[in-house]
N, C-alpha and C. Protein backbone atom coordinates (compact mmCIF):
# COMPACT_ATOMS: atom_id res chain seq x y z
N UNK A 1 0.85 -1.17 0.00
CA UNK A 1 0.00 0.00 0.00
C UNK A 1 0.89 1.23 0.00
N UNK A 2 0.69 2.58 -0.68
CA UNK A 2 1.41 3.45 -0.68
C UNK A 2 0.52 4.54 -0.94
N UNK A 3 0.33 5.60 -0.14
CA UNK A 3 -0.35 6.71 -0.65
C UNK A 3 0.41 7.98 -0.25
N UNK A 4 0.42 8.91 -1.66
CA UNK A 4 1.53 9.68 -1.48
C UNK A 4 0.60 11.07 -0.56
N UNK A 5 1.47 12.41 -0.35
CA UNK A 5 0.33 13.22 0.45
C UNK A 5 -0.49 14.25 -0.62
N UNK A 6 -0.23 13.67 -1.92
CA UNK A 6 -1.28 14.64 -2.61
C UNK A 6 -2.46 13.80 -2.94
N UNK A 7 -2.45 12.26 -2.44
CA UNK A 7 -3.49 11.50 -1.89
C UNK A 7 -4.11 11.38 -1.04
N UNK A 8 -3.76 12.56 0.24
CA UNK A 8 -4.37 12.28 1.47
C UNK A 8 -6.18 13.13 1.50
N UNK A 9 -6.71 12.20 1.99
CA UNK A 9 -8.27 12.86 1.66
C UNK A 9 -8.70 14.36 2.88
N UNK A 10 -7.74 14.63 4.13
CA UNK A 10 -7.99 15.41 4.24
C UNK A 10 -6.43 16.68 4.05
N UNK A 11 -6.68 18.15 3.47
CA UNK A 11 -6.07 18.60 4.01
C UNK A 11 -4.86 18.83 5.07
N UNK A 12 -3.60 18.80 4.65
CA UNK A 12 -2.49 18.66 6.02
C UNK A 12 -2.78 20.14 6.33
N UNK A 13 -2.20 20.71 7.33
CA UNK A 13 -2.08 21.53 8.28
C UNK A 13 -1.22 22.65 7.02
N UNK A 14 -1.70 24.20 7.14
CA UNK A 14 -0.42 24.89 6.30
C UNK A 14 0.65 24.69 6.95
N UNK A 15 2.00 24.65 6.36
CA UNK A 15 3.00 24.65 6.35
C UNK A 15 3.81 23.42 6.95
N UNK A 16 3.11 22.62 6.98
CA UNK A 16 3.76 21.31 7.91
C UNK A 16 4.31 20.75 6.53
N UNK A 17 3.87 20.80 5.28
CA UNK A 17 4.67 19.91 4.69
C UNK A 17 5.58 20.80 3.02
N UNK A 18 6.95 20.46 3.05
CA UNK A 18 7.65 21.08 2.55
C UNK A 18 7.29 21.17 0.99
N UNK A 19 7.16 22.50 0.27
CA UNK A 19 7.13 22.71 -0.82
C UNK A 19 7.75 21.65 -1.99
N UNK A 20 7.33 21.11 -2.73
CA UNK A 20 7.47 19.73 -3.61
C UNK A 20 7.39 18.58 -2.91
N UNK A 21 7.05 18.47 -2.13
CA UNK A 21 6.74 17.11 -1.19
C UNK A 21 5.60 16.26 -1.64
N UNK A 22 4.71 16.88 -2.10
CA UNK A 22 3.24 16.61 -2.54
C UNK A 22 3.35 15.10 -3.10
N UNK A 23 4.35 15.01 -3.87
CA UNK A 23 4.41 13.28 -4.84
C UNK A 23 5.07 12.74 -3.97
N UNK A 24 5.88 12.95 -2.37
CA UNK A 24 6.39 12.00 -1.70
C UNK A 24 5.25 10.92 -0.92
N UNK A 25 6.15 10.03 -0.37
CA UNK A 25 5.23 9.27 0.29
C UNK A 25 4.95 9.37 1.96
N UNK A 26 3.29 9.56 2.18
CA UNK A 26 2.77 9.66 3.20
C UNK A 26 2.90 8.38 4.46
N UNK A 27 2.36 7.38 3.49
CA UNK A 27 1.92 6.11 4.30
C UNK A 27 2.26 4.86 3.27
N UNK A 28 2.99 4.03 3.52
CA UNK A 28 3.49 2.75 3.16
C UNK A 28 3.56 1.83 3.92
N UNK A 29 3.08 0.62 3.48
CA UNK A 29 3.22 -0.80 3.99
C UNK A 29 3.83 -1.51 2.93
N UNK A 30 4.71 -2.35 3.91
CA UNK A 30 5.08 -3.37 2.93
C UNK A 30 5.40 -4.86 3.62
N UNK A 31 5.32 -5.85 3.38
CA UNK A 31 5.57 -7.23 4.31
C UNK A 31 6.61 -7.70 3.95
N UNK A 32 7.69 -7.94 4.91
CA UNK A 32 9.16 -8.74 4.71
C UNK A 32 9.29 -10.27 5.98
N UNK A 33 8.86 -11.20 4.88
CA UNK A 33 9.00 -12.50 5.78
C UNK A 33 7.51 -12.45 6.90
N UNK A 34 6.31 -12.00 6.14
CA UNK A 34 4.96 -11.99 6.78
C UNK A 34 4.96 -10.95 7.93
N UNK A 35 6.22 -10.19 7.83
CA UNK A 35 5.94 -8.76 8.94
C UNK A 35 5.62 -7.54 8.38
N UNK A 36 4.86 -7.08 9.01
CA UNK A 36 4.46 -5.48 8.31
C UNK A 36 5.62 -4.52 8.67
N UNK A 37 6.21 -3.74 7.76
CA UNK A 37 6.73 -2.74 7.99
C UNK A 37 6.12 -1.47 7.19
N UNK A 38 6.14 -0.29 8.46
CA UNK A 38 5.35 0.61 7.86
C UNK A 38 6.61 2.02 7.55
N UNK A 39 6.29 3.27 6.51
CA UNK A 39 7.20 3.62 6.00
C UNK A 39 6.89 5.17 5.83
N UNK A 40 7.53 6.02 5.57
CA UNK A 40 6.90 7.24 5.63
C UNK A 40 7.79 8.24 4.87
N UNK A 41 8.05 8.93 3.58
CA UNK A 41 9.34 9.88 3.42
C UNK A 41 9.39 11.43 4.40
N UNK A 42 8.35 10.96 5.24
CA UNK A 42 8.67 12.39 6.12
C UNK A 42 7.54 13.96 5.66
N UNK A 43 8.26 14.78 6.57
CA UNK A 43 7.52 16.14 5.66
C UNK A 43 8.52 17.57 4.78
N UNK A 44 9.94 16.79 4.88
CA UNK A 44 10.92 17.95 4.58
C UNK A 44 12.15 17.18 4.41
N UNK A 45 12.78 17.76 3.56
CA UNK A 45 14.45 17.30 3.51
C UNK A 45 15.04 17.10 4.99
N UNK A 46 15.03 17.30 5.67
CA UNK A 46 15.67 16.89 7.35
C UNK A 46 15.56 15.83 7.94
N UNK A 47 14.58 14.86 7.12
CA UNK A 47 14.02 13.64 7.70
C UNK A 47 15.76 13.02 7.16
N UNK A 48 15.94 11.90 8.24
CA UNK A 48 17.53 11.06 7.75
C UNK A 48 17.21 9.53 8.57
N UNK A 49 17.82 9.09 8.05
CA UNK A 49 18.04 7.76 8.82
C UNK A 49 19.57 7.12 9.51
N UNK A 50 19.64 8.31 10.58
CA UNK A 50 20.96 8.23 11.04
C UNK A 50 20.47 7.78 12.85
N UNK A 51 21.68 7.24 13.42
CA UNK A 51 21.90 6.65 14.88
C UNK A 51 21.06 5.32 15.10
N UNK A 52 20.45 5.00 14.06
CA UNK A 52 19.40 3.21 14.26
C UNK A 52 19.44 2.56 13.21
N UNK A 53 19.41 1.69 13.71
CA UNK A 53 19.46 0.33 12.67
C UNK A 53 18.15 -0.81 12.62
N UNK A 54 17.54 -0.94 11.38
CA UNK A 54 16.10 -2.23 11.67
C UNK A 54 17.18 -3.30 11.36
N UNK A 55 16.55 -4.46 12.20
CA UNK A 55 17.16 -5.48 12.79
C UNK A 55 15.90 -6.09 11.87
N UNK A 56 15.91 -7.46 11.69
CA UNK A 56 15.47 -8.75 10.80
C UNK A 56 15.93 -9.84 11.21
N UNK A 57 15.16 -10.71 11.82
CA UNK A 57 15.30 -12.06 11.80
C UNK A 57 14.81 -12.97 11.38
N UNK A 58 15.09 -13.88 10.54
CA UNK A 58 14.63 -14.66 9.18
C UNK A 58 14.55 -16.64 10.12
N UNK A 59 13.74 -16.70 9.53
CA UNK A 59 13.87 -18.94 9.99
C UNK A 59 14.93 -18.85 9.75
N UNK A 60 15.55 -18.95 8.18
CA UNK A 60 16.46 -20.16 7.93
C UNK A 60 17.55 -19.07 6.97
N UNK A 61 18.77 -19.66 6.64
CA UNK A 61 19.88 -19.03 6.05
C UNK A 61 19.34 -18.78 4.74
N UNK A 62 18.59 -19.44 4.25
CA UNK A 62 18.55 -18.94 2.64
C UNK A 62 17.60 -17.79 2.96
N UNK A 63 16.72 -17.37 3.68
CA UNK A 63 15.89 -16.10 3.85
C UNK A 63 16.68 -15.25 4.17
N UNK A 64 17.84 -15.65 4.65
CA UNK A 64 18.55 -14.58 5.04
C UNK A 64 19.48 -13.72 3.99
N UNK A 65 20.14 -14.86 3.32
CA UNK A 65 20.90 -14.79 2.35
C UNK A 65 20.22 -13.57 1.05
N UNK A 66 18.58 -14.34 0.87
CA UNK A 66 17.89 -13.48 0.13
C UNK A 66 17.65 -11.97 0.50
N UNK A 67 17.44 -11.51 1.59
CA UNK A 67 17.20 -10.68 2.10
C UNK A 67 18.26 -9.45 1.88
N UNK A 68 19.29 -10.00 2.33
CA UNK A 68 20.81 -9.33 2.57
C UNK A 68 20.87 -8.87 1.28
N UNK A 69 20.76 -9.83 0.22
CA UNK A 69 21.23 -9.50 -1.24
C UNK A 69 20.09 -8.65 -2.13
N UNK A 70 18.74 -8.80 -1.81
CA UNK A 70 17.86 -7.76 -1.88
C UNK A 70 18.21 -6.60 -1.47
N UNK A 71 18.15 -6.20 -0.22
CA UNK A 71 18.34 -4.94 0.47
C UNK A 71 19.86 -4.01 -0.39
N UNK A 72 21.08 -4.80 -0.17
CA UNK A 72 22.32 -4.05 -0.76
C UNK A 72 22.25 -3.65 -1.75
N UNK A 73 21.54 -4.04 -3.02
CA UNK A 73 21.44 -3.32 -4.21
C UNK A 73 20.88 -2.14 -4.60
N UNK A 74 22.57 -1.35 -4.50
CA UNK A 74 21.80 -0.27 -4.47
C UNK A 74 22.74 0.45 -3.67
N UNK A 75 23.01 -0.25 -2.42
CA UNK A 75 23.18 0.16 -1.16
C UNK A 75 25.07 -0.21 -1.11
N UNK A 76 25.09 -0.55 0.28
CA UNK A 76 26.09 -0.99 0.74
C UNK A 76 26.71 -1.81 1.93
N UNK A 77 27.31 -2.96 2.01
CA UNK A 77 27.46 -3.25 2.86
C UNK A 77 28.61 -3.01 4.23
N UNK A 78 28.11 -3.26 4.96
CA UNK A 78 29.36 -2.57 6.36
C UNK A 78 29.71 -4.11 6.85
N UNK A 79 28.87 -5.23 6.79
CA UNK A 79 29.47 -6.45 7.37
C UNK A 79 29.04 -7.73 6.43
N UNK A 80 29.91 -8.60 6.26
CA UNK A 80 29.55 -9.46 4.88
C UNK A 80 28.74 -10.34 6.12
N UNK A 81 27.53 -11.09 5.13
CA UNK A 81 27.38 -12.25 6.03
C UNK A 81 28.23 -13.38 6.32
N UNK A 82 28.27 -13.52 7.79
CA UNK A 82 29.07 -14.55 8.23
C UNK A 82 28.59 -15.59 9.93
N UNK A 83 29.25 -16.48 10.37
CA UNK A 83 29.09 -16.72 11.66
C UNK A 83 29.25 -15.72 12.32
N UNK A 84 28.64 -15.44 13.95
CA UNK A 84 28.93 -14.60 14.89
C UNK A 84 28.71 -15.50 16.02
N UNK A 85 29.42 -14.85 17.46
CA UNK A 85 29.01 -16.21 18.36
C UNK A 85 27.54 -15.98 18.85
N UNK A 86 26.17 -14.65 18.08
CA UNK A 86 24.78 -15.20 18.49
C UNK A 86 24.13 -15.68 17.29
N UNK A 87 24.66 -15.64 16.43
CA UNK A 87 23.61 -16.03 15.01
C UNK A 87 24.47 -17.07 13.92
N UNK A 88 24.49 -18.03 13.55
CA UNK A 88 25.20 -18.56 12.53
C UNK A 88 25.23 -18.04 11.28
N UNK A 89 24.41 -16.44 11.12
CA UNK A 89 24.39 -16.00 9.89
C UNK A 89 24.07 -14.41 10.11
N UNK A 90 24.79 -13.61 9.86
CA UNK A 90 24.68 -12.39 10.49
C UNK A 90 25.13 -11.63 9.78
N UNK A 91 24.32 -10.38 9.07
CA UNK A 91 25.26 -9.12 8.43
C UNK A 91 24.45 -7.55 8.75
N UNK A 92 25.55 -6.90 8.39
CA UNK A 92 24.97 -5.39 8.27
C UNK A 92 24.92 -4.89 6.86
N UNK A 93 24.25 -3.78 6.79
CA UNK A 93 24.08 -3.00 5.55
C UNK A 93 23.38 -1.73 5.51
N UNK A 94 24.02 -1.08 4.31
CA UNK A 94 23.00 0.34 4.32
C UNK A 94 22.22 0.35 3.04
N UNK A 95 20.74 0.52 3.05
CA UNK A 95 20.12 0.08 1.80
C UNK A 95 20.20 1.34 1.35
N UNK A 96 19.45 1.11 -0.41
CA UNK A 96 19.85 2.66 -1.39
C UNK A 96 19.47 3.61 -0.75
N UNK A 97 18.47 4.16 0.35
CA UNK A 97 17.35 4.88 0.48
C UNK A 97 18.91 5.26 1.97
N UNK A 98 19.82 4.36 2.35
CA UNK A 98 20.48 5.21 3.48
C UNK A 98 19.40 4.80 4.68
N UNK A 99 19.15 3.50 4.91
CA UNK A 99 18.31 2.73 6.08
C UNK A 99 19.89 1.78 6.36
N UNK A 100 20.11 1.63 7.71
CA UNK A 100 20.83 0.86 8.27
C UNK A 100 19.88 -0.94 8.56
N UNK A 101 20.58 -1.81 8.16
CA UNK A 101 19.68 -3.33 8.20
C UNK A 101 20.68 -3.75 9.15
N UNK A 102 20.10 -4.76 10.05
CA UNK A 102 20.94 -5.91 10.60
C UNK A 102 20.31 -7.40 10.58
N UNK A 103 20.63 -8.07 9.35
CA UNK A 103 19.60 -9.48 9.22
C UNK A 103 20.95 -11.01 9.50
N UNK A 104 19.65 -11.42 10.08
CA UNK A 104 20.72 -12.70 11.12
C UNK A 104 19.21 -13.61 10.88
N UNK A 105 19.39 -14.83 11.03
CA UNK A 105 18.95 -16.33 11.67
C UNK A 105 17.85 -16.28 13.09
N UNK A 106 16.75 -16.15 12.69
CA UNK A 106 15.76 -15.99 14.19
C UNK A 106 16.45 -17.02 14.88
N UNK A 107 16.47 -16.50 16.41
CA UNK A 107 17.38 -17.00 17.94
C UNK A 107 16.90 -18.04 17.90
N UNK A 108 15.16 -18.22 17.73
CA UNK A 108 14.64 -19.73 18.06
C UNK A 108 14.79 -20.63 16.91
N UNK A 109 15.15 -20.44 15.77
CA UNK A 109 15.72 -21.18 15.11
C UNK A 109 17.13 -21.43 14.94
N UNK A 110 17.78 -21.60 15.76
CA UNK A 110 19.92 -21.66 15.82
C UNK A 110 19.21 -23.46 16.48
């Protein structure tokens, strides 16, 4: 689902949202591994995705594998997947959009 804010049915507030913003996006869903993640480009250039990281935990290594290699394109990685002593499959990354990922092996599945 994606509706941008020159889709929103009521009126925003004057000035809350930054001049050419209108075609950005308001409200997004999207499902990764049957979880909802919800998404937003903000109301102004100031919005960033700096000091946090979304974390992901997948069943099994090939979800993981997929995931990792989805997300980086585009992007970049800061840690290749590898063993760690909590996950047998563990990496970092920064996707195109400049989102920090950390996808590993769900705990109850090791």
């Amino acid at each position: 689902m994606v509706m941008l804010f020159s889709d929103s049915p009521e009126p925003l507030p004057q000035g809350v949202l930054q001049p050419g913003f209108e075609k950005k996006v308001m409200h997004a869903s999207i499902r990764v591994a049957g979880n909802r993640i919800m998404l937003s480009d903000g109301v102004n250039d100031d919005a960033g995705f700096k000091g946090f990281s979304l974390s992901i935990a997948l069943p099994t290594t090939a979800e993981v594998e997929n995931a990792f290699n989805a997300l980086t394109k585009g992007g970049s990685v800061q840690m290749e997947l590898g063993k760690t002593f909590w996950s047998p499959l563990y990496g970092m990354l920064t996707d195109r959009f400049g989102v920090s990922w950390m996808v590993s092996v769900a705990e109850d599945n090791m």
